[in-house]
Structure formats: structure tokens, C-alpha cells
Protein backbone atom coordinates (compact mmCIF):
# COMPACT_ATOMS: atom_id res chain seq x y z
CA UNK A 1 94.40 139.05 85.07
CA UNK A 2 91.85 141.77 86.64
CA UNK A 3 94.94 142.35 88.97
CA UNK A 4 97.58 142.86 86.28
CA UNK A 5 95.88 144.57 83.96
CA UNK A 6 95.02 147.24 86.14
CA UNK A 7 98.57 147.34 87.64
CA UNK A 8 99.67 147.70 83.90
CA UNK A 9 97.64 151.45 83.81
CA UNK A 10 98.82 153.15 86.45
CA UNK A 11 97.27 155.97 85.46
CA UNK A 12 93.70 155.01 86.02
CA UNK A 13 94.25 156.66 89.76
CA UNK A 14 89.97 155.23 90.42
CA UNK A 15 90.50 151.71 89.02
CA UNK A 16 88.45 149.19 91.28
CA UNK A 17 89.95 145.71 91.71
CA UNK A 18 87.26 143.39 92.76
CA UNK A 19 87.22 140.72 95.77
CA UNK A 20 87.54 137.53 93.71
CA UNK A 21 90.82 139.36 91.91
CA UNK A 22 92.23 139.52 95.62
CA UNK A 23 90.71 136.62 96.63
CA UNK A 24 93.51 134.88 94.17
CA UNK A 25 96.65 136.67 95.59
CA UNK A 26 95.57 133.71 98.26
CA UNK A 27 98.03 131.42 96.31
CA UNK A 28 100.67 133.91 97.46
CA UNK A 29 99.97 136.00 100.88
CA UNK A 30 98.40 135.04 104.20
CA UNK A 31 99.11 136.28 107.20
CA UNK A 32 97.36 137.59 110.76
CA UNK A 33 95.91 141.06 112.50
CA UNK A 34 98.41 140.41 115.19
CA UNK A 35 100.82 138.01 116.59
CA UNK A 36 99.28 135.06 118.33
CA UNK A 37 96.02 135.15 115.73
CA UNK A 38 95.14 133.02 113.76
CA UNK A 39 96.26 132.90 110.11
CA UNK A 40 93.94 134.25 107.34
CA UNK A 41 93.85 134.13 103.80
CA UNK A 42 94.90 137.99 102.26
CA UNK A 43 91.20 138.57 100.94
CA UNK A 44 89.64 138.16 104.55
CA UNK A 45 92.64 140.13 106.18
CA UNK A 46 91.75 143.33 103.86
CA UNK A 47 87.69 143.00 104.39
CA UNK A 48 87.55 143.49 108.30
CA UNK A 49 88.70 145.13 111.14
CA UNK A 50 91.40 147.99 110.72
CA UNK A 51 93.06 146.73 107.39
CA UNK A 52 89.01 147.26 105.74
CA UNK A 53 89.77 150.94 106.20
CA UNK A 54 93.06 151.03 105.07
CA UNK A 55 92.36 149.21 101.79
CA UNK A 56 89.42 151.12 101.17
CA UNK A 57 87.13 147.58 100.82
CA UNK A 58 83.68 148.78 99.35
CA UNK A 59 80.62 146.25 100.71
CA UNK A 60 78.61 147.59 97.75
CA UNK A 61 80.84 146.76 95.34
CA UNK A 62 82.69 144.18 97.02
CA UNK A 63 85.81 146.19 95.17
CA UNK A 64 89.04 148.24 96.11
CA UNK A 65 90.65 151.02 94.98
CA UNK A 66 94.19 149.68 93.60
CA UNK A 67 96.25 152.99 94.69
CA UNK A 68 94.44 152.09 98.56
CA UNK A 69 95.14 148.11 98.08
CA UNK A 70 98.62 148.59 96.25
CA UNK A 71 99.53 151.10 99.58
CA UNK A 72 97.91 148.71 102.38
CA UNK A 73 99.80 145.68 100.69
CA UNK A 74 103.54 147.50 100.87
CA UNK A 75 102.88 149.04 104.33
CA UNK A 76 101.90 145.68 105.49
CA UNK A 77 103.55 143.12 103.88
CA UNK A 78 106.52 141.65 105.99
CA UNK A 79 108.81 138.54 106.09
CA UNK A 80 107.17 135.06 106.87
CA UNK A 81 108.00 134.64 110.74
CA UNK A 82 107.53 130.88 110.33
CA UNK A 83 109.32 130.62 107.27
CA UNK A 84 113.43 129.29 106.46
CA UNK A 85 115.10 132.71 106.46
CA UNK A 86 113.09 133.61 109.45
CA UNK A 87 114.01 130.21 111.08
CA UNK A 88 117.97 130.87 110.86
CA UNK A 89 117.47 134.54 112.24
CA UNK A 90 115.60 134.17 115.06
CA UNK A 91 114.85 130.38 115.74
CA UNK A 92 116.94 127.77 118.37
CA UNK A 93 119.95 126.83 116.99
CA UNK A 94 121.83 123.72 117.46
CA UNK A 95 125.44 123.44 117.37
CA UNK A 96 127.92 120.52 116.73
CA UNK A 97 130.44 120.42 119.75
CA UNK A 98 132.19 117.99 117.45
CA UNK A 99 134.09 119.21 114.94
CA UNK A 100 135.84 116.08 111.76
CA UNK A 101 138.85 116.71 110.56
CA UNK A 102 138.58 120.78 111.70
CA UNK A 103 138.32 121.84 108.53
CA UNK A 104 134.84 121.27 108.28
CA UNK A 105 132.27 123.99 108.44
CA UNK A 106 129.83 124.50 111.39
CA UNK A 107 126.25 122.60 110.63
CA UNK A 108 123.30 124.68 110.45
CA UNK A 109 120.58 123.23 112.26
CA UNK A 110 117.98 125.71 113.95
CA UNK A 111 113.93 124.79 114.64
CA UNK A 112 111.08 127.12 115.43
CA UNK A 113 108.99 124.58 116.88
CA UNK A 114 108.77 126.45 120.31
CA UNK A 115 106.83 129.23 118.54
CA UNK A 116 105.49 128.46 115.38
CA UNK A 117 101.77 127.04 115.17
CA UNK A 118 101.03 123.71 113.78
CA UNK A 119 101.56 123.08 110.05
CA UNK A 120 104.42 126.06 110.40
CA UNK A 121 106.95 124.26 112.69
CA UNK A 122 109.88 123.89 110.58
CA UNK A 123 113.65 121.91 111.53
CA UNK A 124 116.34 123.41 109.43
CA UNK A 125 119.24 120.95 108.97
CA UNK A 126 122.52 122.33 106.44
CA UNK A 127 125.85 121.66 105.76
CA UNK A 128 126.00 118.32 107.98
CA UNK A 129 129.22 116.80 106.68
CA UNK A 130 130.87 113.54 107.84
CA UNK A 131 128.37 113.16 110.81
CA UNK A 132 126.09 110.91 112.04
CA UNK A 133 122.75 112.97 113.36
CA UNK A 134 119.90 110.72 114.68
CA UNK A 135 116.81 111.82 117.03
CA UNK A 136 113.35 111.32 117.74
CA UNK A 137 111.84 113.71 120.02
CA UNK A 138 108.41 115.60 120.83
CA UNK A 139 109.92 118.92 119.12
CA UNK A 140 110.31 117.15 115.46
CA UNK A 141 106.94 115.73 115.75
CA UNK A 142 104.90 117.06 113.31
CA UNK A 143 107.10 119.93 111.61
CA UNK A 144 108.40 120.14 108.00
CA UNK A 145 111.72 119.09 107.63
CA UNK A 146 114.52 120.64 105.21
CA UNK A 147 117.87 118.67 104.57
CA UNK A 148 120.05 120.98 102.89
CA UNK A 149 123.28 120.56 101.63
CA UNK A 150 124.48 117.56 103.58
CA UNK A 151 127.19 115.28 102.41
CA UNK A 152 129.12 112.55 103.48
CA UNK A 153 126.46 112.07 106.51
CA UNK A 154 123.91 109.78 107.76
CA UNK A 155 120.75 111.50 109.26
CA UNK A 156 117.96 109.50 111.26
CA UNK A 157 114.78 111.24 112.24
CA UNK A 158 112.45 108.73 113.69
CA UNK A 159 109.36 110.43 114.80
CA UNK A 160 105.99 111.21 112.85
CA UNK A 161 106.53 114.14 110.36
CA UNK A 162 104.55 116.63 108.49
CA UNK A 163 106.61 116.87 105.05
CA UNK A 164 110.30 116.77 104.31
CA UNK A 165 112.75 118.22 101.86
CA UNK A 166 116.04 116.98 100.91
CA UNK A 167 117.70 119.33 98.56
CA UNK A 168 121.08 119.80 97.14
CA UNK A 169 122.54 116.91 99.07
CA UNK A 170 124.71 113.75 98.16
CA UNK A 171 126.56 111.10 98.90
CA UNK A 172 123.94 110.33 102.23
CA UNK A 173 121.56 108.26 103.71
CA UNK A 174 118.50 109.53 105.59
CA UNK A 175 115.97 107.47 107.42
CA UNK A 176 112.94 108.95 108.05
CA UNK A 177 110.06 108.08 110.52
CA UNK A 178 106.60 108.82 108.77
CA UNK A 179 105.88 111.95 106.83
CA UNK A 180 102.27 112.73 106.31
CA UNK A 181 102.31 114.29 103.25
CA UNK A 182 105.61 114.43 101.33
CA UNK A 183 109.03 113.57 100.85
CA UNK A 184 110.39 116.26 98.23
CA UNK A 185 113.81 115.15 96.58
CA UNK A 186 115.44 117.39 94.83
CA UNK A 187 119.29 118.34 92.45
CA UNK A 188 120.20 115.09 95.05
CA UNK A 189 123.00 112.94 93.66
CA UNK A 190 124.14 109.24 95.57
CA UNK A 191 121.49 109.70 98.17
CA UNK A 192 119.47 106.50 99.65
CA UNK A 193 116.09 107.55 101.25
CA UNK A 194 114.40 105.17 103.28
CA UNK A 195 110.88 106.37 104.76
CA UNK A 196 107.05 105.84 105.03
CA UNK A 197 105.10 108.43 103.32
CA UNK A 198 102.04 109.72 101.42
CA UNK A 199 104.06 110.85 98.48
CA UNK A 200 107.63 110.70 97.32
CA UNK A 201 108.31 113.30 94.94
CA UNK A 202 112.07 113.13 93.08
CA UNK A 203 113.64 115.70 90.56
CA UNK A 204 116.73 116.41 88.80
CA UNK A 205 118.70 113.98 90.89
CA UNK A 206 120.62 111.18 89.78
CA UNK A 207 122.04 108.25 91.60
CA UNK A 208 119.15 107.37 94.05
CA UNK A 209 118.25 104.50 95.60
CA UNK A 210 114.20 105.48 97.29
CA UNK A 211 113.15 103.02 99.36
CA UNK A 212 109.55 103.64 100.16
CA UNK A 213 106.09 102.81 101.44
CA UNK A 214 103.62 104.89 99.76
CA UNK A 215 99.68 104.77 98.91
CA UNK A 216 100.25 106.95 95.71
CA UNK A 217 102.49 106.34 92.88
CA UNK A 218 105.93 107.93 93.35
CA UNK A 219 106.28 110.78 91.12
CA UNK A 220 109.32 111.65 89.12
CA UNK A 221 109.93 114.91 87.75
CA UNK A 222 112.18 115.82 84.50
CA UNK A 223 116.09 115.56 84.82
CA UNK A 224 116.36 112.56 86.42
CA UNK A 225 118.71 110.21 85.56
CA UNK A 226 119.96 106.36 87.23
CA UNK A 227 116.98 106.31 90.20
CA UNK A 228 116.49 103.17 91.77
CA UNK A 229 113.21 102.06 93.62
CA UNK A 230 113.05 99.81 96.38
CA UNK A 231 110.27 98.34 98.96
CA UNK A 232 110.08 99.42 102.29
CA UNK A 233 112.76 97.60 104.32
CA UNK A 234 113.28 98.74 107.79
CA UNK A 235 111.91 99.12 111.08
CA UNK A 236 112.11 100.80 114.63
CA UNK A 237 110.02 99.87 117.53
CA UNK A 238 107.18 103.03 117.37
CA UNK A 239 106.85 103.05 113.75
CA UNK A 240 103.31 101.72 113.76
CA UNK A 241 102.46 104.09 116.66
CA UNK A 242 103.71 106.70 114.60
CA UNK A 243 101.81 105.87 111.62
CA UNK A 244 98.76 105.38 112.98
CA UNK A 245 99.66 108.64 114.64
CA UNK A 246 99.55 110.42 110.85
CA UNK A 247 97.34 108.41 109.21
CA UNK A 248 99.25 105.80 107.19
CA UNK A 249 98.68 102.04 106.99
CA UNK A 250 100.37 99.65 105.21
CA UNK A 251 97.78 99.04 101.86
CA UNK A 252 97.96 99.93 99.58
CA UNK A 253 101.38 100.27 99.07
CA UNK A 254 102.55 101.32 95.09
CA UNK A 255 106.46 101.74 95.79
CA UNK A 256 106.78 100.40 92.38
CA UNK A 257 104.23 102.05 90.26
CA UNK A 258 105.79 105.43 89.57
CA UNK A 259 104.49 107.83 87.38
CA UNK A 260 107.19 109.52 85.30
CA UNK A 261 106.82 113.30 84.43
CA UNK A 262 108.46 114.32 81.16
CA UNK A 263 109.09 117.26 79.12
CA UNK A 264 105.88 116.77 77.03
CA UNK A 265 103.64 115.35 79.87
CA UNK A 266 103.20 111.87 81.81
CA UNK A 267 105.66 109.65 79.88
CA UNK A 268 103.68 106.54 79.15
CA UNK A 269 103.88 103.60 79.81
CA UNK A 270 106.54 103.48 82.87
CA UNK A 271 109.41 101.26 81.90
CA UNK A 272 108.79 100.44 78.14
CA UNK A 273 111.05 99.74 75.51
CA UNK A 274 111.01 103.42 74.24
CA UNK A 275 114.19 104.88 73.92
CA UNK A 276 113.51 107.99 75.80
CA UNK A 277 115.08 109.36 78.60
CA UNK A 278 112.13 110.50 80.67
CA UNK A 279 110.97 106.87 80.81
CA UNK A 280 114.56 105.03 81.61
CA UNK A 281 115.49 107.18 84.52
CA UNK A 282 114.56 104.55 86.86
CA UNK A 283 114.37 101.13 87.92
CA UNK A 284 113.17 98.74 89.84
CA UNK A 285 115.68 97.61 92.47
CA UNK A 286 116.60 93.81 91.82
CA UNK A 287 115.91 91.34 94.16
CA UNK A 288 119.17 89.80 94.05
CA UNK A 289 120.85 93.14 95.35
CA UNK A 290 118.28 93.72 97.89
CA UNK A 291 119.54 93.67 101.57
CA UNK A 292 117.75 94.82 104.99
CA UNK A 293 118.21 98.14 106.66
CA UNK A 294 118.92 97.49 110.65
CA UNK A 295 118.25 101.30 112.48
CA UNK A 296 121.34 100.82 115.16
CA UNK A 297 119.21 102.00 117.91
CA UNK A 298 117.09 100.41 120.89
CA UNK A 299 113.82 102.08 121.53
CA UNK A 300 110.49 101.23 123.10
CA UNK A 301 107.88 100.08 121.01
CA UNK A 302 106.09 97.12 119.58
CA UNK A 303 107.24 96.83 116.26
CA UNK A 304 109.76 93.85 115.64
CA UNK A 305 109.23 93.21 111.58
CA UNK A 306 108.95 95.99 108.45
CA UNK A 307 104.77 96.82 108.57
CA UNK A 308 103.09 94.60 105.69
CA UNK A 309 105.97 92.26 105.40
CA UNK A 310 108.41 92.25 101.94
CA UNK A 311 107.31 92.05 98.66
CA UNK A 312 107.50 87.75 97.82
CA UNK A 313 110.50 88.20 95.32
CA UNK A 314 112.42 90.43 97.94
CA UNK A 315 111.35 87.82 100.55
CA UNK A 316 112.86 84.66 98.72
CA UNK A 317 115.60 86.89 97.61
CA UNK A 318 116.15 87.43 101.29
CA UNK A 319 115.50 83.84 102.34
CA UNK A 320 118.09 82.51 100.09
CA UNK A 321 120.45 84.76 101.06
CA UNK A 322 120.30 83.69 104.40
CA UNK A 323 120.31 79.74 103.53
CA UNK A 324 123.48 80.78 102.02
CA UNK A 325 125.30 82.29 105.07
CA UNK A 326 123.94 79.37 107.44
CA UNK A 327 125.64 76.73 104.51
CA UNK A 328 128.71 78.96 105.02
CA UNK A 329 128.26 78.31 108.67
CA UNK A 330 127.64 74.52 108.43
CA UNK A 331 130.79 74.38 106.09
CA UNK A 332 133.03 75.97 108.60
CA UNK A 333 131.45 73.86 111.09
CA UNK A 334 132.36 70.65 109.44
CA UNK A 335 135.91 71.67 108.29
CA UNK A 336 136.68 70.83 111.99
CA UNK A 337 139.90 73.09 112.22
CA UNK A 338 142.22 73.24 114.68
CA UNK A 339 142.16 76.01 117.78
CA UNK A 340 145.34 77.80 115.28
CA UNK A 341 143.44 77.46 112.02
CA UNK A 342 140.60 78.92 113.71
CA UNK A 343 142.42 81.87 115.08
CA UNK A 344 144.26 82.17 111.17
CA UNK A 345 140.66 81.98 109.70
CA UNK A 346 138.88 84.04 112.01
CA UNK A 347 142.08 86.93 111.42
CA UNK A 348 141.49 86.23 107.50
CA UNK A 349 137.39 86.41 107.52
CA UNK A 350 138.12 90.08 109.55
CA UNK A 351 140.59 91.45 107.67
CA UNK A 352 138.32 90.79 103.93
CA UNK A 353 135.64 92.22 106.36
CA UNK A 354 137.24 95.76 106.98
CA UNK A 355 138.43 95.45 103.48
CA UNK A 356 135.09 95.35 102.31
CA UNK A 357 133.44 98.48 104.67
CA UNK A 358 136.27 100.87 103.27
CA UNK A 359 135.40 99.94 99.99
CA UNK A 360 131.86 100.45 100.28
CA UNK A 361 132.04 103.45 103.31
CA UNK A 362 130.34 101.66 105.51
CA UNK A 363 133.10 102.05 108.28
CA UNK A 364 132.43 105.80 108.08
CA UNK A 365 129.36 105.03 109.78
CA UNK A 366 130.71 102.36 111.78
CA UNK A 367 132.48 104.64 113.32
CA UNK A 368 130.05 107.89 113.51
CA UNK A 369 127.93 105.66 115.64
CA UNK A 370 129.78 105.02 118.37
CA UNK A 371 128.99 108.03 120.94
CA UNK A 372 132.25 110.04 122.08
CA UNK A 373 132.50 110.45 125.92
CA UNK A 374 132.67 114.27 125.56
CA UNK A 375 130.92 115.59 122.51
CA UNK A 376 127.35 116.67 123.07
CA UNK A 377 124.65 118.77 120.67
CA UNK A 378 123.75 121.68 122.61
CA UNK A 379 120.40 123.99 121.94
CA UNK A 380 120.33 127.36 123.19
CA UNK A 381 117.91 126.45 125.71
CA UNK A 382 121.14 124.26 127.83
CA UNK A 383 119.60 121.15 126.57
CA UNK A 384 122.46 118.13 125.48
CA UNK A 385 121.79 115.70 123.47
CA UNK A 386 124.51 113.08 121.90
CA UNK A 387 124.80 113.34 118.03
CA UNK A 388 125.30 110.13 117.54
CA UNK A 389 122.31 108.70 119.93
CA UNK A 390 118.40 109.15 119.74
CA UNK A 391 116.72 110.46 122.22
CA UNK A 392 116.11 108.26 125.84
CA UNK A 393 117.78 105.30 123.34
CA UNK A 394 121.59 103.65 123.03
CA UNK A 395 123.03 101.98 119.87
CA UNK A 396 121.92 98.28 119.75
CA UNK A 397 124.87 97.17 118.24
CA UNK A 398 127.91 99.19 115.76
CA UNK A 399 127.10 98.88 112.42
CA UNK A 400 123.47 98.57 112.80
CA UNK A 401 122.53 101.20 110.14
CA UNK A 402 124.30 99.55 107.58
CA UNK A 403 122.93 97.20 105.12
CA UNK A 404 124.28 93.78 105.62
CA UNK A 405 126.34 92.18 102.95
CA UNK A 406 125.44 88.86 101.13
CA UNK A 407 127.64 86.42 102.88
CA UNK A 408 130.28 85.69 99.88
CA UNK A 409 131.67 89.53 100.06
């Protein structure tokens, strides 16, 4: 207020702006007294060294002169060299080698991890459309992620993150490997998210399946609309190393215990009967449509099972779903058909089969996961990577990273 009011009077050429008035421009500006320092609030940058002089910082007074501070702040002030814009300018870039259907637009996908200190490493990923992108690798470890408008695509990024942001996207799936502070959702629409994280965050999206494993209730901002959340239900062999690796454990775990953000405040209490729209924007995802998430690809590590096991309605749900395909088995088993019926059933059971993954999409990914023999994902450092394999790791099987169907579809 000190700030603004004296901004507001620019012709008090003496007015003094005191240290705790800078002190709050903290929430906005930080920065360094040259490149490879380290990075200091705004208040301590003006009060030493060569900026003290500029901004005319009194001691005695503990006070500037706004026409000094105003002057040091525009001379000074420059573009975040860690931050997005800065990050498609001058940061690696990766480039599909593959183009779908030709059409398509280039993805975007540049990192500044080979410069930027920790907490400011930062993987850019836009515009992936129709593609299957999957790594885990020393360079996404740790850095804030940022999906941005992706569609069509499946995205797996299996290595211990600092935060992530999916914005703008739809019609996706992204698997994430720990995040260590937040998973930001935002304008997304037919997205499933599957990760481990300390918060999930979700706004203005609609059509969302979340499935998380969380120590703090998942928080759901206004203009949402048809959100569905799920348990945890996947695995790849580090994930425990990873989240040990960024502090997460598997308790407590409140997945299901959202709080709900409305136009007036916290919409209480979650689910009720009210008729408002801030608290039916979600659900809980029903046990009897609840299916496993297999990540197609074979890694090292000792993690064989989803970390705390399934919630005991998900489990039986699961369990009886899987009585049900061996009775399918048994009953094939005991229909004792002929070498010709076999072949005639086995062509039938197929063909419903494909049916079934066009009509859900699933053979879009099917088919993204198989690796082409020529197309590679090339950094500007000369360094190839497959698109459709992690790093050091092969597909386990095609159509591992779909969610497998109940056994009467």
C-alpha cells in the first residue's frame, strides 16, 4: 500500500519507500548480482553491493528514494532466464522425426535442465498430438513439468519430479512418476491422470478421471464439472526408489477426501445431497468400473505390486473380476471343441476384440507403442532417443498401457 500510494503522487520527487514496502515486491521479483549467483529475494538485491548505490538504500532510515528505486527497478529488471518463454528461446529442443498423418504440427518440447539451478529446471512439452512420448531419465529428475496443449496422446514420465502442469489439454492420458509437490490441472477436458503426489490440484476441467496417491486432500477449484476420482492403480519397477527419493510414502493416502472450492468458499460437506454445482462436480470412481493400469515398459527395479496395496472395495472389485475371466476360461475349457471350432472361436473372440479397442481408442495406443525401425527423438546435443521407448527399457508387451477390459466386453 506504502508502495502504491506513493507511486500514485508522482510528484512528491523526495518520497521515501521503506524496506518492509520492498521487502513485499518479494512475492513478485527475485533475481541475482550476476549469472552463476545465487538467487536473492529483490529487498536483499537493492541493500548491498552495487545495486545499494543505485537505489539510493539509506541504513538510517532503512528507506529509498522512489524516483532512485523506480529507476534501478526498470534499468534492471529483465526476463526470467529459467522461466517458459525463456525455455523455448534459448533452451534444448527436442524434435519429433516422426511426423502422423503430415498434417500435424511439429511438438514443442525444449528443457533447460543443463543450465538452470535446482527448483528452476523446467521440461516444456506442447502440441504433442497422436503420439506416444514416454521417458525416464536423469535430465527430468527433479524439474517442473508443463503439458501444454496435447491431444490425442499418451505421455509417460517415470522419474521423480518437482511439480507438474497439465494445461489446456484433452482427450490424453499421462502417467506420471512422483511429483513432490504438485500436480496442477487445469481448462483439461477427457484427460486421465495417473500419478503419486503431494497435492493434486484440478480447475475448470471437465471429464477427468484423477487417479492418485496423495497425503492431502485433492483440491478442486470452481468450474469443474463430471471429475472422477480414483485410487492409485499402477506401478513401474523404481517407483518406491523414486518416492523415497522425494519424500512420499504410502500413508496416509486421502485420494478420496477432496476438498471442493466454490464460488462462496469451501463447499461443505463433499458429496451431499445439496443441489449445487460446486459440490456435484465429482465422484468417486465405482468399484465395478475400476480396472488396473499396466505401464508397457520393462525397467529395473524392485517394485512388482501398486505401493500400499488397493483400497478393499477396489480389491474385491478386482478379485471378482478376475474369478470371472478364469470361469470364462474353465467354460471354454470344458466345451471341448474341435481343432476347427477352435480356430472359428479363436477368429470370433479377436475380431469382438479389435472391435472393442476402436471403440474405446485403445488401438491408437496399441499401435503408438510399438517402436518404428527408423524414427528417433533427437536433442540438439546428437542425443536419440525412441519416442515410443523409455530410456535403457523395451515395451514388455503391446497394449500394456491400456486398462484391461472386464472379460464379457
Amino acid at each position: 500500500e506504502e508502495l502504491k500510494g506513493a507511486v500514485a503522487h508522482p510528484s512528491v520527487v523526495y518520497c521515501q519507500i521503506s524496506l518492509e514496502a520492498v521487502q513485499s515486491l518479494g512475492l513478485l521479483l527475485e533475481g541475482s548480482v550476476g549469472c552463476g549467483k545465487g538467487i536473492q529475494p529483490v529487498h536483499r538485491l537493492l541493500t548491498k553491493g552495487p545495486l545499494q548505490t543505485q537505489s539510493g538504500y539509506s541504513i538510517l532510515s532503512r528507506s529509498f528514494p522512489l524516483h532512485k528505486l523506480l529507476s534501478c527497478l526498470q534499468q534492471n529488471i529483465t526476463l526470467n532466464p529459467f522461466g517458459m518463454t525463456a525455455c523455448l528461446r534459448s533452451g534444448k529442443k527436442l524434435a519429433w522425426a516422426q511426423q502422423v498423418e503430415g498434417a500435424m504440427k511439429r511438438a514443442k518440447i525444449a528443457r533447460n535442465t543443463h543450465t538452470a539451478p535446482p527448483g528452476s529446471k523446467i521440461v516444456l512439452m506442447s502440441q504433442v498430438i497422436k503420439q506416444t512420448l514416454a521417458k525416464t531419465s536423469d535430465k527430468l529428475t527433479g524439474a517442473n513439468i508443463k503439458i501444454h496443449r496435447c491431444s490425442d496422446a499418451f505421455i509417460y514420465l517415470l522419474s521423480p519430479l518437482r511439480s507438474v502442469s497439465v494445461d489446456k489439454c484433452r482427450d490424453s492420458t499421462v502417467v506420471l512418476g512422483p511429483v513432490q509437490t504438485s500436480v496442477h490441472i487445469h481448462s483439461c477436458q477427457n484427460v486421465r491422470v495417473v500419478c503419486v503426489t503431494n497435492r493434486v490440484v484440478i480447475g475448470a476441467s471437465s471429464r477427468c478421471i484423477i487417479h492418485a496417491l496423495t497425503p492431502t486432500s485433492p483440491l478442486l477449484l470452481p468450474g469443474n464439472s463430471d471429475i472422477t476420482l480414483g485410487p492409485f492403480h499402477t506401478f513401474y519397477p523404481s517407483l518406491e526408489d523414486h518416492m523415497a527419493s522425494v519424500g512420499l510414502a504410502v500413508v496416509p493416502n486421502v485420494w478420496d477426501q477432496p476438498l471442493v472450492l466454490g464460488t462462496e468458499g469451501l463447499a461443505s460437506p463433499p458429496l451431499s445431497s445439496s443441489s449445487s454445482s460446486d459440490t456435484t462436480c465429482y465422484r468417486l470412481l465405482p468399484p465395478s468400473e475400476f480396472h488396473t493400469l499396466a505401464v508397457p515398459f520393462q525397467m529395473e527395479g524392485d517394485t512388482c505390486e501398486v505401493p500400499g496395496g488397493l483400497p478393499p472395495a477396489y480389491q474385491a472389485a478386482l478379485k471378482e473380476k478376475q474369478k470371472r475371466v478364469q470361469n470364462w476360461q474353465k467354460t471354454v475349457m470344458e466345451a471341448r471343441l474341435n481343432k476347427e471350432q477352435k480356430r472359428q472361436f479363436q477368429k470370433l473372440v479377436e475380431l469382438k476384440f479389435h472391435e472393442w479397442l476402436l471403440e474405446t481408442g485403445h488401438r491408437q495406443e496399441l499401435d503408438s507403442l510399438i517402436p518404428p525401425t527408423v524414427t528417433s527423438l533427437m536433442d540438439s546435443d546428437g542425443a536419440a532417443t525412441n519416442p515410443s521407448r523409455v530410456k535403457d527399457t523395451r515395451p514388455a508387451r503391446p497394449g500394456g498401457g491400456e486398462e484391461q477390459p472386464s472379460p464379457d466386453c
